[in-house]
Protein backbone atom coordinates (compact mmCIF):
# COMPACT_ATOMS: atom_id res chain seq x y z
CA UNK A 1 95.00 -20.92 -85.86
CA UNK A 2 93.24 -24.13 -86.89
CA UNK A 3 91.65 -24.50 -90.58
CA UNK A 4 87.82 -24.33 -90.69
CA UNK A 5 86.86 -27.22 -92.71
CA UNK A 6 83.51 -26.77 -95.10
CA UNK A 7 80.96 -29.66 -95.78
CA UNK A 8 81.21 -30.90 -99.67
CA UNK A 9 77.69 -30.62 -100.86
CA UNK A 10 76.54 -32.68 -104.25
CA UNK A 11 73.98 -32.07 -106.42
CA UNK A 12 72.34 -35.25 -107.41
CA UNK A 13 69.96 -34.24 -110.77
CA UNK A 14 68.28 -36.74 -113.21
CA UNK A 15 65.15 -36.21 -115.13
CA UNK A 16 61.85 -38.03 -113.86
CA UNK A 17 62.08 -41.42 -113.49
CA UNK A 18 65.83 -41.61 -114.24
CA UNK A 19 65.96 -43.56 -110.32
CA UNK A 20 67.85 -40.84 -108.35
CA UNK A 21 65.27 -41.14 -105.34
CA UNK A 22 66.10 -44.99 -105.79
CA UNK A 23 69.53 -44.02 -104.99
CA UNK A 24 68.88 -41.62 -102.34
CA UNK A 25 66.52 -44.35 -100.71
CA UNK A 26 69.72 -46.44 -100.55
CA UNK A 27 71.67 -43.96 -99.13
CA UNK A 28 68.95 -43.04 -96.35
CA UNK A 29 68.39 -46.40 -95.34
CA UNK A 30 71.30 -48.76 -95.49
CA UNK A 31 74.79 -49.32 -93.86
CA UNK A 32 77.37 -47.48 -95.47
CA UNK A 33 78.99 -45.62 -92.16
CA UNK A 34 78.86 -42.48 -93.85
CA UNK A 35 77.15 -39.27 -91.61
CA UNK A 36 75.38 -37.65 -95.14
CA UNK A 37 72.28 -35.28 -94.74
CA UNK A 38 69.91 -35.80 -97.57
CA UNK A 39 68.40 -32.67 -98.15
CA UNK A 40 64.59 -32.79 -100.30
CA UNK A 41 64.76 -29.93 -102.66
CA UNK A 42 61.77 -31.08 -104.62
CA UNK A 43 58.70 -29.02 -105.84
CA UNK A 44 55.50 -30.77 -105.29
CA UNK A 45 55.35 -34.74 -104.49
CA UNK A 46 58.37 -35.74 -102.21
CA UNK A 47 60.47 -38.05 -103.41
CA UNK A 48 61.85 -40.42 -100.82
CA UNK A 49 60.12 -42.45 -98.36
CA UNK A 50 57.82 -39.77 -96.28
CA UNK A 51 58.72 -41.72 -93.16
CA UNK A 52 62.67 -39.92 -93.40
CA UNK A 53 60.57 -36.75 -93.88
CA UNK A 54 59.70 -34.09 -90.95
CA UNK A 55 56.29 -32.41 -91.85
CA UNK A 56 55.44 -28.48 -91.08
CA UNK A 57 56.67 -25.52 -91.82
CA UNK A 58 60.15 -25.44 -90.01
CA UNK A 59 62.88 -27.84 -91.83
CA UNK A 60 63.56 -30.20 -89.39
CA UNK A 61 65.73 -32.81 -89.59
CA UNK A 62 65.28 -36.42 -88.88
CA UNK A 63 68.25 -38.43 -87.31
CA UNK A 64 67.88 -42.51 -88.90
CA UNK A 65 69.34 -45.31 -87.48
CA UNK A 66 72.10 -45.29 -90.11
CA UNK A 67 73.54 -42.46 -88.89
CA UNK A 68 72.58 -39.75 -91.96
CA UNK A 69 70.09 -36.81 -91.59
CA UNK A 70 67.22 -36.39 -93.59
CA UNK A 71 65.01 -33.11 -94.43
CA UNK A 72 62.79 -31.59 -97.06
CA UNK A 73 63.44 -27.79 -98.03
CA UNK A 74 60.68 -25.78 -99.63
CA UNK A 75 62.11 -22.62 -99.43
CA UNK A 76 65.26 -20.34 -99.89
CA UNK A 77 68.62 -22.70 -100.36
CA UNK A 78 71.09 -21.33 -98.47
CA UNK A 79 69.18 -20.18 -95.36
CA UNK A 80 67.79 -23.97 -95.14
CA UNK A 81 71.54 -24.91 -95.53
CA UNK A 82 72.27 -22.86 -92.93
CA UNK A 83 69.82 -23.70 -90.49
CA UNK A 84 70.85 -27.40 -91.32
CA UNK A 85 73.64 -26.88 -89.65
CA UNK A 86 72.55 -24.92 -86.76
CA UNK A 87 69.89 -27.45 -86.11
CA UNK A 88 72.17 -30.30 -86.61
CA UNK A 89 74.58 -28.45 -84.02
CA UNK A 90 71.69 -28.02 -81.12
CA UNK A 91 69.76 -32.06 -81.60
CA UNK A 92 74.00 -33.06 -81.07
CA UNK A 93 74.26 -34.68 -84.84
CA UNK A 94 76.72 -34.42 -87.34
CA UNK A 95 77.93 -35.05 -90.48
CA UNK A 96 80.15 -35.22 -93.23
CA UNK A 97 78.95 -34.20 -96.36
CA UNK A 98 75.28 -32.96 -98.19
CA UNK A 99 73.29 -34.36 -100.89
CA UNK A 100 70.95 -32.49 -102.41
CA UNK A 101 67.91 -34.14 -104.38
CA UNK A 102 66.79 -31.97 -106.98
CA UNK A 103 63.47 -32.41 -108.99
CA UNK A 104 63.36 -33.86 -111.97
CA UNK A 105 61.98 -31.19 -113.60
CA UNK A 106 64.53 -28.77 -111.62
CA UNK A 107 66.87 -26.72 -113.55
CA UNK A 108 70.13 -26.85 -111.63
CA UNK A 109 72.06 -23.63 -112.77
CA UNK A 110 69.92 -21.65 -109.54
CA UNK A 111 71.33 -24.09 -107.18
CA UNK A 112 74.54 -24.28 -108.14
CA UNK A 113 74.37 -20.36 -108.23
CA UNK A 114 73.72 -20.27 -104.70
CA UNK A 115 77.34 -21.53 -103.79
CA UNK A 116 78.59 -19.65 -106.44
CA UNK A 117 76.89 -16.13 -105.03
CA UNK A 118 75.83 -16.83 -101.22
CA UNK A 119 78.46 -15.41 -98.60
CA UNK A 120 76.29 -16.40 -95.91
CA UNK A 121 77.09 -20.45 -96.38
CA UNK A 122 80.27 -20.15 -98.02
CA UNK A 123 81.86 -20.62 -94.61
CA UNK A 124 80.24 -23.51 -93.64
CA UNK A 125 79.53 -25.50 -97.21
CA UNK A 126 81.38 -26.03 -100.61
CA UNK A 127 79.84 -27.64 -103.96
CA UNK A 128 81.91 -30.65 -104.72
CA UNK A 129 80.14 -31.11 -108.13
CA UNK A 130 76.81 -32.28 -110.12
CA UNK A 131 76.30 -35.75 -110.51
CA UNK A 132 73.14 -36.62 -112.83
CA UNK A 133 71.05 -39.99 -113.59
CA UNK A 134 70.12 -40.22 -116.93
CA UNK A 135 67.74 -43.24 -117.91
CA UNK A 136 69.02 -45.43 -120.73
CA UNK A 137 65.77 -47.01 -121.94
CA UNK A 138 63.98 -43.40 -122.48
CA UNK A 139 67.08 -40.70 -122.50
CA UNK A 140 66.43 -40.28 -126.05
CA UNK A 141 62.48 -39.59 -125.49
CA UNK A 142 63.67 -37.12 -122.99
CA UNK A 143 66.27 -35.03 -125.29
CA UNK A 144 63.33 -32.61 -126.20
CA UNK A 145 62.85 -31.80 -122.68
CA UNK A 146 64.83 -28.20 -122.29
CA UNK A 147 64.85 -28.96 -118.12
CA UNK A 148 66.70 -32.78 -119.62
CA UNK A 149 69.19 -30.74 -121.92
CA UNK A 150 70.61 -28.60 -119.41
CA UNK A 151 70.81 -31.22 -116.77
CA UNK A 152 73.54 -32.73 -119.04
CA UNK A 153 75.26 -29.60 -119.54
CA UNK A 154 75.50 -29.03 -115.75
CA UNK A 155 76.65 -32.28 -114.76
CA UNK A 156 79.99 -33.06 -113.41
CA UNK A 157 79.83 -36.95 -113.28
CA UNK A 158 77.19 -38.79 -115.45
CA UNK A 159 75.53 -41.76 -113.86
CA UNK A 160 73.33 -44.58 -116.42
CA UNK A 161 70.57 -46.37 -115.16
CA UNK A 162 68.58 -49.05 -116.13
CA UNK A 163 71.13 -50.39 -118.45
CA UNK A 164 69.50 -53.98 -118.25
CA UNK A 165 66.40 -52.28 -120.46
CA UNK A 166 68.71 -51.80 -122.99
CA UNK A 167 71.13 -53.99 -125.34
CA UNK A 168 75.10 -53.38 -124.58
CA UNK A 169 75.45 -51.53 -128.08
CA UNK A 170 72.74 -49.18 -127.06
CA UNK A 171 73.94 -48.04 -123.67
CA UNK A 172 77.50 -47.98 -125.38
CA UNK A 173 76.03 -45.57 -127.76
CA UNK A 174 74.37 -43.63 -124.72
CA UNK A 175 77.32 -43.24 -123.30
CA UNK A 176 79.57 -42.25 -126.36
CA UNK A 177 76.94 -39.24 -127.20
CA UNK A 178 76.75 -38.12 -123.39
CA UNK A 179 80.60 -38.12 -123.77
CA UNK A 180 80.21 -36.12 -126.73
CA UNK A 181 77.86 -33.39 -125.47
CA UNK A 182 79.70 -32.79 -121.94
CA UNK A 183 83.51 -34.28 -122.39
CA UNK A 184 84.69 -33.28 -119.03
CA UNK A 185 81.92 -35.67 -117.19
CA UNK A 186 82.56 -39.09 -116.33
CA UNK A 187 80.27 -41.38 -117.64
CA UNK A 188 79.90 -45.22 -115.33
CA UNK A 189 76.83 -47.36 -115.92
CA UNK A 190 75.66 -48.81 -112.59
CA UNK A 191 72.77 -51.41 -111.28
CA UNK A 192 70.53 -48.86 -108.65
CA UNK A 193 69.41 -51.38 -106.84
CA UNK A 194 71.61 -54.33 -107.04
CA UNK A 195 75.49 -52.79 -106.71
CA UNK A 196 77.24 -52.62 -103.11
CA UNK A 197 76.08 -49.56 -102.12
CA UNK A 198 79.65 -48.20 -101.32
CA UNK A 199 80.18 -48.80 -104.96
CA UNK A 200 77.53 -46.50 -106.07
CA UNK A 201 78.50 -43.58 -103.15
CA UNK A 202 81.96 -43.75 -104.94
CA UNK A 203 80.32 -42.31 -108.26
CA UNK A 204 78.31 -40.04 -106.61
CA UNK A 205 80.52 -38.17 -103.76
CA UNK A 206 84.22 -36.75 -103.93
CA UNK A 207 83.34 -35.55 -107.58
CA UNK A 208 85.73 -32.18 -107.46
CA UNK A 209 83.63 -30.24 -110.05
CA UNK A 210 84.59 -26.94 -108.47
CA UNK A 211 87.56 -27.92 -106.74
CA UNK A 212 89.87 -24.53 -106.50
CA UNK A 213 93.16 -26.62 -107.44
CA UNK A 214 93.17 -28.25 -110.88
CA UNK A 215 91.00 -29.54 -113.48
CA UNK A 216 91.93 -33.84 -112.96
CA UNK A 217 94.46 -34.89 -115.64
CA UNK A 218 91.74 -37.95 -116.66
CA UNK A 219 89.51 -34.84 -117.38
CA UNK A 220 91.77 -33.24 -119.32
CA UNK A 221 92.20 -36.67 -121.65
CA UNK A 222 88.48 -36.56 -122.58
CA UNK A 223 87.99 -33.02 -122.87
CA UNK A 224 91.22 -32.96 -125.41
CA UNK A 225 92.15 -35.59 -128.54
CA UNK A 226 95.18 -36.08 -130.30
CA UNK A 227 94.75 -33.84 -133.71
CA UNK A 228 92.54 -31.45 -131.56
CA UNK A 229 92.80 -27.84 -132.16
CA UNK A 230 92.73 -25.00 -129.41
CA UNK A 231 89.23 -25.18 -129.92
CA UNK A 232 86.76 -27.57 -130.37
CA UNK A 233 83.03 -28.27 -130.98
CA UNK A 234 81.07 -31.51 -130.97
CA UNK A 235 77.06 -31.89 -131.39
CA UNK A 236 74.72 -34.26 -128.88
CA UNK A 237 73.88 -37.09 -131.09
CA UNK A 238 70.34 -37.83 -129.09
CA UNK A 239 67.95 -36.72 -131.41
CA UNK A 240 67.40 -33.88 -133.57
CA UNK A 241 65.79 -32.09 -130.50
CA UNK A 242 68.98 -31.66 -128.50
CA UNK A 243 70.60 -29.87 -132.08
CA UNK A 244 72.63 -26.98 -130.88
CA UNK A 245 73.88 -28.15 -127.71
CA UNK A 246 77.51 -27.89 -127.80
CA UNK A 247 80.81 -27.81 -125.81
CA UNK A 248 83.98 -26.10 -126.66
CA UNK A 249 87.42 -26.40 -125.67
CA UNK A 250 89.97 -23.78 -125.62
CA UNK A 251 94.19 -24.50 -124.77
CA UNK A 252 96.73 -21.56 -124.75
CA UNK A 253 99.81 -22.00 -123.48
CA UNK A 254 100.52 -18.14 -123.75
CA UNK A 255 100.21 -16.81 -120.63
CA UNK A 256 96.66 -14.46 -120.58
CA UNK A 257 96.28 -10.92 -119.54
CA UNK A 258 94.11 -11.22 -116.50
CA UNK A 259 92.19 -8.23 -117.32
CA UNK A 260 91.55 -8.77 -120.61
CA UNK A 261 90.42 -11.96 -119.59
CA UNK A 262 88.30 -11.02 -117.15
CA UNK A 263 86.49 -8.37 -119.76
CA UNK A 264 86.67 -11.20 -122.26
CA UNK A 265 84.27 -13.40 -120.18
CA UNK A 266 82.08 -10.70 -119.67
CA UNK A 267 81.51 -9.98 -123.04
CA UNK A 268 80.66 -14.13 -123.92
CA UNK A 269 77.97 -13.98 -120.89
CA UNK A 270 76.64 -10.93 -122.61
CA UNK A 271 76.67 -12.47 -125.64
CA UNK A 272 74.98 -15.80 -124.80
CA UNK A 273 73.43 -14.88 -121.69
CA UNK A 274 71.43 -17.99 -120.60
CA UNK A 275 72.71 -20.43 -123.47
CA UNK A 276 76.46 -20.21 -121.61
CA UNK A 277 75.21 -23.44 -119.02
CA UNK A 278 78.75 -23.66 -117.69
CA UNK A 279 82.63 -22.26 -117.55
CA UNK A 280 85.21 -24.12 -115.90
CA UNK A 281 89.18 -24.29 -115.81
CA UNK A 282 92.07 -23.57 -115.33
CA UNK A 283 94.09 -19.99 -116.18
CA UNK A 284 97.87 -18.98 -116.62
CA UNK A 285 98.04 -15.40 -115.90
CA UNK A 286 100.34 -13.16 -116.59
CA UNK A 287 102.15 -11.98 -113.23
CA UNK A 288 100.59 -14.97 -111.44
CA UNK A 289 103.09 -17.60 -110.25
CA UNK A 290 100.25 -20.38 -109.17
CA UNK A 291 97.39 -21.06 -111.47
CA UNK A 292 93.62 -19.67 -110.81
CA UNK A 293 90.82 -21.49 -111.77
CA UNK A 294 87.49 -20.04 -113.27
CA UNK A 295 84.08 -21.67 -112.30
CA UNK A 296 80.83 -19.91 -114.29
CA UNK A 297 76.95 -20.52 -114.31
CA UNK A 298 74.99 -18.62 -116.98
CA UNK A 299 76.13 -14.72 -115.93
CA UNK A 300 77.86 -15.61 -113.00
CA UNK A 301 81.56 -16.46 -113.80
CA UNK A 302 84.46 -16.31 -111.12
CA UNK A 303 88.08 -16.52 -110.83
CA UNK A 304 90.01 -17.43 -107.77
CA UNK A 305 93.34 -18.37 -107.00
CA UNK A 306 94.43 -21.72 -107.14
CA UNK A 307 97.58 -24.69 -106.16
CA UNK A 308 101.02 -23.03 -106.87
CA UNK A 309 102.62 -24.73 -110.62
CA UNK A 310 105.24 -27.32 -110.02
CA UNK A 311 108.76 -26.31 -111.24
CA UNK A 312 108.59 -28.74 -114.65
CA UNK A 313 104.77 -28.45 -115.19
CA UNK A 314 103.72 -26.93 -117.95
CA UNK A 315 101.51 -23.68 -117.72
CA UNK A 316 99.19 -23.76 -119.65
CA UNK A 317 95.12 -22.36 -120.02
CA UNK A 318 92.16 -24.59 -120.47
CA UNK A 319 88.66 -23.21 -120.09
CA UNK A 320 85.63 -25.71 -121.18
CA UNK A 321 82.34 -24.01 -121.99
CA UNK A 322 79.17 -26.06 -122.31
CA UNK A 323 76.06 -24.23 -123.59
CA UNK A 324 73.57 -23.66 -126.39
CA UNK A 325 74.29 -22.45 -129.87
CA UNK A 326 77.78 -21.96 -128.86
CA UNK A 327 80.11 -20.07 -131.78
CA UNK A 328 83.54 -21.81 -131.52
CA UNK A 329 85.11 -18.94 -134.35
CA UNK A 330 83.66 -16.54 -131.66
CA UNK A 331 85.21 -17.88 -128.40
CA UNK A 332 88.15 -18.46 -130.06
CA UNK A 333 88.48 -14.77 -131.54
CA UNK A 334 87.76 -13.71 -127.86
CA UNK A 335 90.29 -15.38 -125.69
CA UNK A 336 93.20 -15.39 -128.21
CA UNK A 337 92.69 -11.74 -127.69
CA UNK A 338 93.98 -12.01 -124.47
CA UNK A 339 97.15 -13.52 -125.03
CA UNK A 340 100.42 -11.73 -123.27
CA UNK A 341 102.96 -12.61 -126.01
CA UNK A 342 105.32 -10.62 -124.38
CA UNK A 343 105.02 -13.14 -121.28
CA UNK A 344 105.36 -16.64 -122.67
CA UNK A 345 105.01 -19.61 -120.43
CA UNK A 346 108.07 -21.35 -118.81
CA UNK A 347 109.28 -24.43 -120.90
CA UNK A 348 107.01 -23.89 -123.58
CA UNK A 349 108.95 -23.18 -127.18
């Protein structure tokens, strides 16, 4: 029986002004012989060129001459996914992957929720990660802005803008502190409007934020220092109105009681509740020969099975936790709790 394929969907976020609909205007309108559908998910104004746009009620979609699909969703997420697809299937269009526009004063936990939590698109979509534009001439005006804060905390894959408003120690600094605040995103500075535009799809598609294999081994390198601990906390540096925003880091190479686990993570949702932005990694389990990963929004926090572990790799745990007023003695406390010392990892002294 053949493999059912799903579409990668990205999340393209970026407060107002940052130039995402620059980007997206690219995307929509020049050669790049890519099949994307662009879907609107703004809240008010529309952001790209109304021409690509289909007015009424129904989301319609709009075939261009570049091949990509175009439409503007005002309602529920996944059903407008899913009649994306049906709608795509009777006009005779296809394509290969999703971007989703957010607004820029959009929160994106919701969204990313919906692939998280809907059954009814699971089959025919996948989130392939969060890629947000932050502005380097007025990123650190836009710290105070909560809907700003957690747009860095979601993000997969940071992309700076408007770099030439800004001296080269300046957007260095930028992108140190966004490296600080959210270790396991990239950070690339790119020209909107002047770089190859197959250049700037490569930053923003094939991202793997929620891929159900691995966490990438370059991801691992920024997320974990030499002299590290199994835990570790690090402040944003853009102002004292971003104070508090934090990311932790913990590494076991014990193998973890799965439902301890499991109970553990329950009781740090409880406990921070809306602060916890994001959960991600990967888990050696106890009884478990491949490795499962754990993906979490806010409440929501799952674990599925992953790739099997190579003969020589080392099994180990890494889960990455991005949030507000995070308590690193607390998280630690937690998950060390679920340690199976009776069950230690293969190779490991």
């Amino acid at each position: 029986m053949a493999v059912r394929l799903t579409t990668p969907v990205t999340i393209l976020t970026g407060f107002l002004g940052s130039g995402k609909t620059t980007l997206v205007n690219r995307i929509l309108q020049e050669n790049h012989d890519a099949r994307i559908a662009v879907v609107e998910n703004e809240f008010g104004q529309v952001g790209v060129d109304g021409e690509f746009l289909a007015r009424g009620e129904r989301q319609t979609i709009i075939q261009l001459a570049n091949g990509c699909l175009c439409c503007s969703v005002r309602g529920d997420l996944a059903r407008a996914l899913h009649d994306l697809a049906l709608q795509a299937q009777e006009q005779g269009t296809s394509f290969e992957r999703v971007l989703i526009e957010t607004s820029g004063l959009a929160d994106p936990a919701p969204i990313i929720q919906t692939f998280l939590a809907e059954t009814a698109i699971e089959s025919l979509f996948h989130l392939d990660g969060v890629v947000a534009v932050v502005d380097a001439a007025h990123a650190r005006l836009e710290a105070e802005r909560p809907e700003f804060r957690s747009q860095l905390g979601y993000a997969d894959r940071f992309i700076i803008s408007k770099s030439d408003l800004v001296t080269d120690a300046e957007r260095q600094a930028l992108q140190d502190e966004l490296s600080s605040v959210n270790p396991r995103a990239a950070v690339v500075a790119v020209d909107l409007r002047g770089s190859d535009i197959r250049a700037l799809m490569s930053h923003v598609f094939d991202v793997r934020g929620f891929a159900n294999d691995h966490i990438p081994s370059d991801e691992i390198a920024r997320l974990l220092r030499p002299g590290d601990g199994p835990l570790r906390l690090r402040p944003l540096g853009l102002g004292k109105h971003t104070r508090g925003v934090t990311s932790c880091v913990f590494q076991c190479d014990d193998a973890l009681d799965l439902a301890c686990l499991n109970g553990a993570l329950d009781l740090l949702t409880t406990l921070y509740g809306s602060k916890l932005w994001r959960c991600k990694g990967v888990v050696h389990a106890a009884g478990h020969r491949s490795r499962l990963v754990a993906q979490g929004v806010q409440a929501l926090v799952q674990i599925s099975g992953g790739t099997m572990w190579r003969p020589f790799e080392p099994r180990r745990t890494v889960l990455v936790f991005i949030g507000l007023e995070l308590v690193p003695a607390q998280i630690r406390a937690v998950l060390n709790a679920c340690r199976a010392r009776d069950e230690r990892s293969p190779g490991v002294p």
